[in-house]
C-alpha atoms as a PDB file:
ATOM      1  CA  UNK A   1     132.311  45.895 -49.898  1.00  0.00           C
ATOM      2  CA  UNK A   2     132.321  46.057 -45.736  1.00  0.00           C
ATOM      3  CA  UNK A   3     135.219  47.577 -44.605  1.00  0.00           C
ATOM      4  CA  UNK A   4     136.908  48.837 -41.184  1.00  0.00           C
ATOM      5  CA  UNK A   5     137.701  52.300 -40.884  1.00  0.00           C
ATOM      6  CA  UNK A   6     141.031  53.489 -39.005  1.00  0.00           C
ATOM      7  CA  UNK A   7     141.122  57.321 -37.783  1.00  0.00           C
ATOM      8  CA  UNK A   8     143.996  57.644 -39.801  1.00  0.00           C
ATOM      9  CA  UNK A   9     141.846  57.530 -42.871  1.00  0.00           C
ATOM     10  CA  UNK A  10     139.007  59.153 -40.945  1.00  0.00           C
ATOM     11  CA  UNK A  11     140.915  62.025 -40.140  1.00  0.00           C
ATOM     12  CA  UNK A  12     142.583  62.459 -43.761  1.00  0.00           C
ATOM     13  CA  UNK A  13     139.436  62.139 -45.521  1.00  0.00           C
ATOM     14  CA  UNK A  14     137.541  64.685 -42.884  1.00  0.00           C
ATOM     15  CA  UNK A  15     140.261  67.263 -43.195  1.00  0.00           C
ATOM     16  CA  UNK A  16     140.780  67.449 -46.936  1.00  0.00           C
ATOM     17  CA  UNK A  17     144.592  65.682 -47.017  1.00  0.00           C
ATOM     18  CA  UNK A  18     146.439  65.542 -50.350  1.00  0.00           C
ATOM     19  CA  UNK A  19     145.138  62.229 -50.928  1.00  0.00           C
ATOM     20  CA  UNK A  20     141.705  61.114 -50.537  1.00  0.00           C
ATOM     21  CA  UNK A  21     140.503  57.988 -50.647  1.00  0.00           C
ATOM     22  CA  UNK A  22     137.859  57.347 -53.610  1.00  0.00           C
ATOM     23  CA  UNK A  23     135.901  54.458 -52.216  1.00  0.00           C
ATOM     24  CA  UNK A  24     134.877  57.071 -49.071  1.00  0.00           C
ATOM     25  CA  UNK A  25     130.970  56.087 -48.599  1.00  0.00           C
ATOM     26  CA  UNK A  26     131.188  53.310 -51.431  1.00  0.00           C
ATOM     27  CA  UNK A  27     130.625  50.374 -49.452  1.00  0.00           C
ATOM     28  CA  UNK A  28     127.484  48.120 -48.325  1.00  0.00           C
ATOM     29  CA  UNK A  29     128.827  48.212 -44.473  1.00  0.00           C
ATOM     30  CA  UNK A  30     131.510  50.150 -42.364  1.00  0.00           C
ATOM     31  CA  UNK A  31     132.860  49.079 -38.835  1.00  0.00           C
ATOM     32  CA  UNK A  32     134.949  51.303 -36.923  1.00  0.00           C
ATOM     33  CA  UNK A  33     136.845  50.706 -32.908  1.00  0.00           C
ATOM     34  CA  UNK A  34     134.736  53.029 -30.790  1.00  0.00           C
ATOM     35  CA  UNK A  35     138.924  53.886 -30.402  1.00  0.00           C
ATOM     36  CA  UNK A  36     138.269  55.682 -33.871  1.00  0.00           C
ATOM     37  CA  UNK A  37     136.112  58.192 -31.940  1.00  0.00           C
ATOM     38  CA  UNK A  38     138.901  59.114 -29.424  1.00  0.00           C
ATOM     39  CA  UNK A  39     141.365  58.622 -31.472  1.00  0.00           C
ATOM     40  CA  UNK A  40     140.043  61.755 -34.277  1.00  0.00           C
ATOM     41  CA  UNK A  41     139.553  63.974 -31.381  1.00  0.00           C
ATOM     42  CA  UNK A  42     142.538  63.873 -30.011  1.00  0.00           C
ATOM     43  CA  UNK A  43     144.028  64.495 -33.487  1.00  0.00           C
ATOM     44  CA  UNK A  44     141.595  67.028 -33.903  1.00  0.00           C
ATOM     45  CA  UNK A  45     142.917  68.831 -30.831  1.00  0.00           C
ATOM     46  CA  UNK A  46     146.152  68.468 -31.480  1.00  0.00           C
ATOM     47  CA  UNK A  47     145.457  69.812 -34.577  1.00  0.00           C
ATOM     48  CA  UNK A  48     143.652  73.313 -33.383  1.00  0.00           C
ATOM     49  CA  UNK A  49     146.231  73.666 -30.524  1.00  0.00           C
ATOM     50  CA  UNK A  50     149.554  73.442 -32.982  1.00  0.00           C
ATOM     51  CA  UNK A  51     147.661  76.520 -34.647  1.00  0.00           C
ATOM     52  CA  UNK A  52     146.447  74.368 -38.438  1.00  0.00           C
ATOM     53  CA  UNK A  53     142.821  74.929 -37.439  1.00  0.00           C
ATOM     54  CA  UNK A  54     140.770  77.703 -35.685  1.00  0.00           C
ATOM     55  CA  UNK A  55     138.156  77.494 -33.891  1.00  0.00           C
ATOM     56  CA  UNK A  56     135.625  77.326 -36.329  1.00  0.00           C
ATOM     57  CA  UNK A  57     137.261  74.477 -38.487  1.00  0.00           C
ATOM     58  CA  UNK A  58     137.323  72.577 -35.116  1.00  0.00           C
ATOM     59  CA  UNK A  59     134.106  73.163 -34.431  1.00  0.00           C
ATOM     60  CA  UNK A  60     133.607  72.092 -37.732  1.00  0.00           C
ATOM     61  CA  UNK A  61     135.552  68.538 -37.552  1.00  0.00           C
ATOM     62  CA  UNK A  62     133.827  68.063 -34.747  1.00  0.00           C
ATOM     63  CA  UNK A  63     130.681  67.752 -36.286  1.00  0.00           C
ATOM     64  CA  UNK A  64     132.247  65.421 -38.911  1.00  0.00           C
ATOM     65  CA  UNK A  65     134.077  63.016 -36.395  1.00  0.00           C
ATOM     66  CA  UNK A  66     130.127  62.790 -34.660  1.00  0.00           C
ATOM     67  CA  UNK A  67     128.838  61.902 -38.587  1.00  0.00           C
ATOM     68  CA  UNK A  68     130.887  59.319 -39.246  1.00  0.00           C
ATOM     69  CA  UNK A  69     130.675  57.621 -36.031  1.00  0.00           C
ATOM     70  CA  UNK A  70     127.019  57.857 -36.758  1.00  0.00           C
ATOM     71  CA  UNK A  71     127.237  56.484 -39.712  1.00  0.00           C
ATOM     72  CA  UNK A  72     129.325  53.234 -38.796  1.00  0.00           C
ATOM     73  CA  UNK A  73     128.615  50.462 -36.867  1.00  0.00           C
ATOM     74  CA  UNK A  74     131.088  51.199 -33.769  1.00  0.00           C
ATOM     75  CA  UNK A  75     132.788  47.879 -31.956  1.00  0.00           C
ATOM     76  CA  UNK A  76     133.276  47.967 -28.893  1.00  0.00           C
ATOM     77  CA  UNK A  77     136.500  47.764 -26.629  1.00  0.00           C
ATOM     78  CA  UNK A  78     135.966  44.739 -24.803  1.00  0.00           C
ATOM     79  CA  UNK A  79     138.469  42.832 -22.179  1.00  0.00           C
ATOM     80  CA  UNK A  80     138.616  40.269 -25.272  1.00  0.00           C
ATOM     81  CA  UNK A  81     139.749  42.755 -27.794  1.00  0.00           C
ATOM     82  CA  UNK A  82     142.101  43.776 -25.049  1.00  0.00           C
ATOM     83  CA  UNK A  83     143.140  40.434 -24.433  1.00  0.00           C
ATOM     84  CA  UNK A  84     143.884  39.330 -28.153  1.00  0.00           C
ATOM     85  CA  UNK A  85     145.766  43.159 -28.215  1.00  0.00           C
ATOM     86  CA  UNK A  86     148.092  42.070 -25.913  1.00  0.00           C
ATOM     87  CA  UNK A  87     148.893  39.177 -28.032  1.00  0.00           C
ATOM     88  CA  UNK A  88     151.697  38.680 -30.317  1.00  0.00           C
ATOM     89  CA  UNK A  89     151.507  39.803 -34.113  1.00  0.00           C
ATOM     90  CA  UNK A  90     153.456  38.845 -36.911  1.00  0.00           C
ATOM     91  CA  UNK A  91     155.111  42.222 -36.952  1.00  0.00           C
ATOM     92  CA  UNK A  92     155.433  45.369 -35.098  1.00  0.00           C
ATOM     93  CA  UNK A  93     152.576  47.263 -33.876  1.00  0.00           C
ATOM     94  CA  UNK A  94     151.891  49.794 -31.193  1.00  0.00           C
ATOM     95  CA  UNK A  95     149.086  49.703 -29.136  1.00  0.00           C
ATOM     96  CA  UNK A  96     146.132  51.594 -30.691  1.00  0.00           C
ATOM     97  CA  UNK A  97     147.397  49.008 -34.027  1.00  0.00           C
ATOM     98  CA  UNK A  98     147.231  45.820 -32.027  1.00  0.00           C
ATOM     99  CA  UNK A  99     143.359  47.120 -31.206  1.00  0.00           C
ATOM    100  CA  UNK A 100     142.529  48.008 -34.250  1.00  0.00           C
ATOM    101  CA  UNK A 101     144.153  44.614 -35.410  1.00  0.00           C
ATOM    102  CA  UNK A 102     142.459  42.734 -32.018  1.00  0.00           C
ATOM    103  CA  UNK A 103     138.648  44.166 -33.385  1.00  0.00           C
ATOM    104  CA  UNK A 104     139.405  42.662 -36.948  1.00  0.00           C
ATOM    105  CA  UNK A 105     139.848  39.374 -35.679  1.00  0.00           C
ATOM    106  CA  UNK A 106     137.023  39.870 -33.183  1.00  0.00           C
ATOM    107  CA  UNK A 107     134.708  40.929 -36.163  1.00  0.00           C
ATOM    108  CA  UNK A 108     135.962  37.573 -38.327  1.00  0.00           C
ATOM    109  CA  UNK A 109     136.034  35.183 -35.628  1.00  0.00           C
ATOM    110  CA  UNK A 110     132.962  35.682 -33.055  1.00  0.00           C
ATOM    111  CA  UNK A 111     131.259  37.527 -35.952  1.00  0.00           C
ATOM    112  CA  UNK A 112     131.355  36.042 -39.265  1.00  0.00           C
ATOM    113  CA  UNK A 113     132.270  39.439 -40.449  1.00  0.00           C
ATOM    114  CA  UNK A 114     135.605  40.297 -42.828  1.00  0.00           C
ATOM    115  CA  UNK A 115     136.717  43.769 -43.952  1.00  0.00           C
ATOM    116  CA  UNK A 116     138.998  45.505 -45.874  1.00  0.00           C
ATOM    117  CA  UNK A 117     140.954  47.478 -43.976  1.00  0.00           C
ATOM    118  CA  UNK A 118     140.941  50.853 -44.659  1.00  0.00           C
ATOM    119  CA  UNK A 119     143.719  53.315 -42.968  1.00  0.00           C
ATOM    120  CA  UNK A 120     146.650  55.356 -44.182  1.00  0.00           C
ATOM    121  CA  UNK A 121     148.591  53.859 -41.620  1.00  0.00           C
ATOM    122  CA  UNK A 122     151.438  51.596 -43.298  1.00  0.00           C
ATOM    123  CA  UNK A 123     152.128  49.212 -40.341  1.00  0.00           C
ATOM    124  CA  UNK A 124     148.637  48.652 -39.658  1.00  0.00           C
ATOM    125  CA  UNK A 125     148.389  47.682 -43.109  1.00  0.00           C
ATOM    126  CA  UNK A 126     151.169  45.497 -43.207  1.00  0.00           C
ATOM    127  CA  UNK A 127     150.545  44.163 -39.880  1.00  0.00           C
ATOM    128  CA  UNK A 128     146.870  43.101 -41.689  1.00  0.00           C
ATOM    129  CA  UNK A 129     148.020  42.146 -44.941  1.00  0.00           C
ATOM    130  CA  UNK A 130     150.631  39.925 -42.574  1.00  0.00           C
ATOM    131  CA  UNK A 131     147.683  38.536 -40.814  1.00  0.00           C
ATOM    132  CA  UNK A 132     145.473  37.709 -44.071  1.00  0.00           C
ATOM    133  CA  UNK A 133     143.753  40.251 -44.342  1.00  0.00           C
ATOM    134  CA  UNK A 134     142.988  42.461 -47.303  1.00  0.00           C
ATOM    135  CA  UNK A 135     143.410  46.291 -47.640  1.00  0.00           C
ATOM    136  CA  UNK A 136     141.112  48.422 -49.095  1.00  0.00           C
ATOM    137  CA  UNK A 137     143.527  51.614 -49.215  1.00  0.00           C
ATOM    138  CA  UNK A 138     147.094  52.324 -49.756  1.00  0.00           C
ATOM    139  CA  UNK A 139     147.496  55.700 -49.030  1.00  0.00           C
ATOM    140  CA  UNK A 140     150.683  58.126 -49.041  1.00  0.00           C
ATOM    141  CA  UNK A 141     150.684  58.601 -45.112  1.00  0.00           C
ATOM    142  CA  UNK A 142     152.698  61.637 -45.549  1.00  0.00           C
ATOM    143  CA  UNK A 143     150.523  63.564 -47.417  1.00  0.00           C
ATOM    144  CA  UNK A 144     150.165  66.703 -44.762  1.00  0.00           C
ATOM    145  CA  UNK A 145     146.542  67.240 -44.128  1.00  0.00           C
ATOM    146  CA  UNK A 146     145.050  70.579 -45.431  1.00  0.00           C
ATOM    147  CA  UNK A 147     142.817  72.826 -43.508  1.00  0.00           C
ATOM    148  CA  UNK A 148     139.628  71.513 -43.768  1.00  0.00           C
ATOM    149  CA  UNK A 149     136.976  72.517 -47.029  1.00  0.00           C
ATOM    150  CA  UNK A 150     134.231  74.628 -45.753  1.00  0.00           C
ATOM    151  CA  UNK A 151     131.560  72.126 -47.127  1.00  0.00           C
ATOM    152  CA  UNK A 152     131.037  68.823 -45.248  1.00  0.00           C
ATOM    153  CA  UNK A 153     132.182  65.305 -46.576  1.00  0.00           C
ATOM    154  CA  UNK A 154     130.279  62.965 -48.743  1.00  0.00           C
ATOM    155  CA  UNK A 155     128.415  61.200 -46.046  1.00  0.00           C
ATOM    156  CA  UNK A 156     128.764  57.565 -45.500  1.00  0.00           C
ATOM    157  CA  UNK A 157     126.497  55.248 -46.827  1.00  0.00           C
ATOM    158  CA  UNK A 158     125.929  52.881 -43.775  1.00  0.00           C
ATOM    159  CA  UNK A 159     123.053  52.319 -41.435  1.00  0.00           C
ATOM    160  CA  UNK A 160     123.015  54.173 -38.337  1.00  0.00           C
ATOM    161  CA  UNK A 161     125.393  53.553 -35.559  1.00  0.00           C
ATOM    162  CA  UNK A 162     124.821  50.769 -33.698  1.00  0.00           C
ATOM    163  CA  UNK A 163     127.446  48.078 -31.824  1.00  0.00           C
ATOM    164  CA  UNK A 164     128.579  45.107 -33.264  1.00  0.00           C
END
């Protein structure tokens, strides 16, 4: 299966949330926005400075976030993902969605590529599945994350990182 990763999904798996996603490193491909990198970072921060990690656990996502991207192929922010962003969509989306939304049609259309989206994130996923495109998770989004394990997550399966 080839899917495209959202940070929210990133993010849950990385810091041991209630619900974790089974197919994590169980696919032939993985694409990712290079958004997903900022995007876990700043949740990461935001995460150490409301006091749920320390220092060392931040250190330790860190390390994670840098993994995974490693492990995906990132796609890159162009002005044409920005440009089909700004676009209309079949229902309501903020603006990280419509660019996460924006890189899946980038990835079909100029690529050849489909996914199966895989996020936490309900409107992103309805916003796909309202598009025609499949979902590979439907997760509880309110499952509060936990602090994260001590041992690092199952690594993703995927060549190294490289832009699409």
């Amino acid at each position: 299966m080839t899917v495209y990763l959202d940070s929210t999904l990133v993010i849950c798996q990385l810091v041991g949330s209630k619900k974790t996603w089974d197919g994590w490193g169980n696919w032939t491909a993985a694409y990712a926005s290079t958004l997903m990198r900022t995007e876990c970072y700043r949740t990461a921060n935001l995460l150490r400075l409301s006091g749920k990690l320390d220092d060392a656990q931040r250190a330790r996502l860190g390390s994670w976030i840098e993994r995974v991207c490693e492990s995906v192929t990132l796609v890159p922010v162009t002005g044409n993902v920005l440009h089909r962003a700004a676009d209309a969509f079949p229902t309501a989306v903020g603006t990280t969605q419509a660019i996460h939304l924006a890189t899946l049609l980038e990835l079909q259309s100029a690529h050849g590529i489909t996914c199966l989206l895989a996020t936490t994130d309900e409107e992103l996923l309805r916003a796909a599945e309202s598009m025609g495109f499949s979902d590979a998770l439907k997760a509880d989004p309110s499952a509060a994350p936990a602090s994260p394990a001590q041992d690092a997550p199952p690594a993703p399966n995927n060549a190294a990182c490289a832009t699409a």
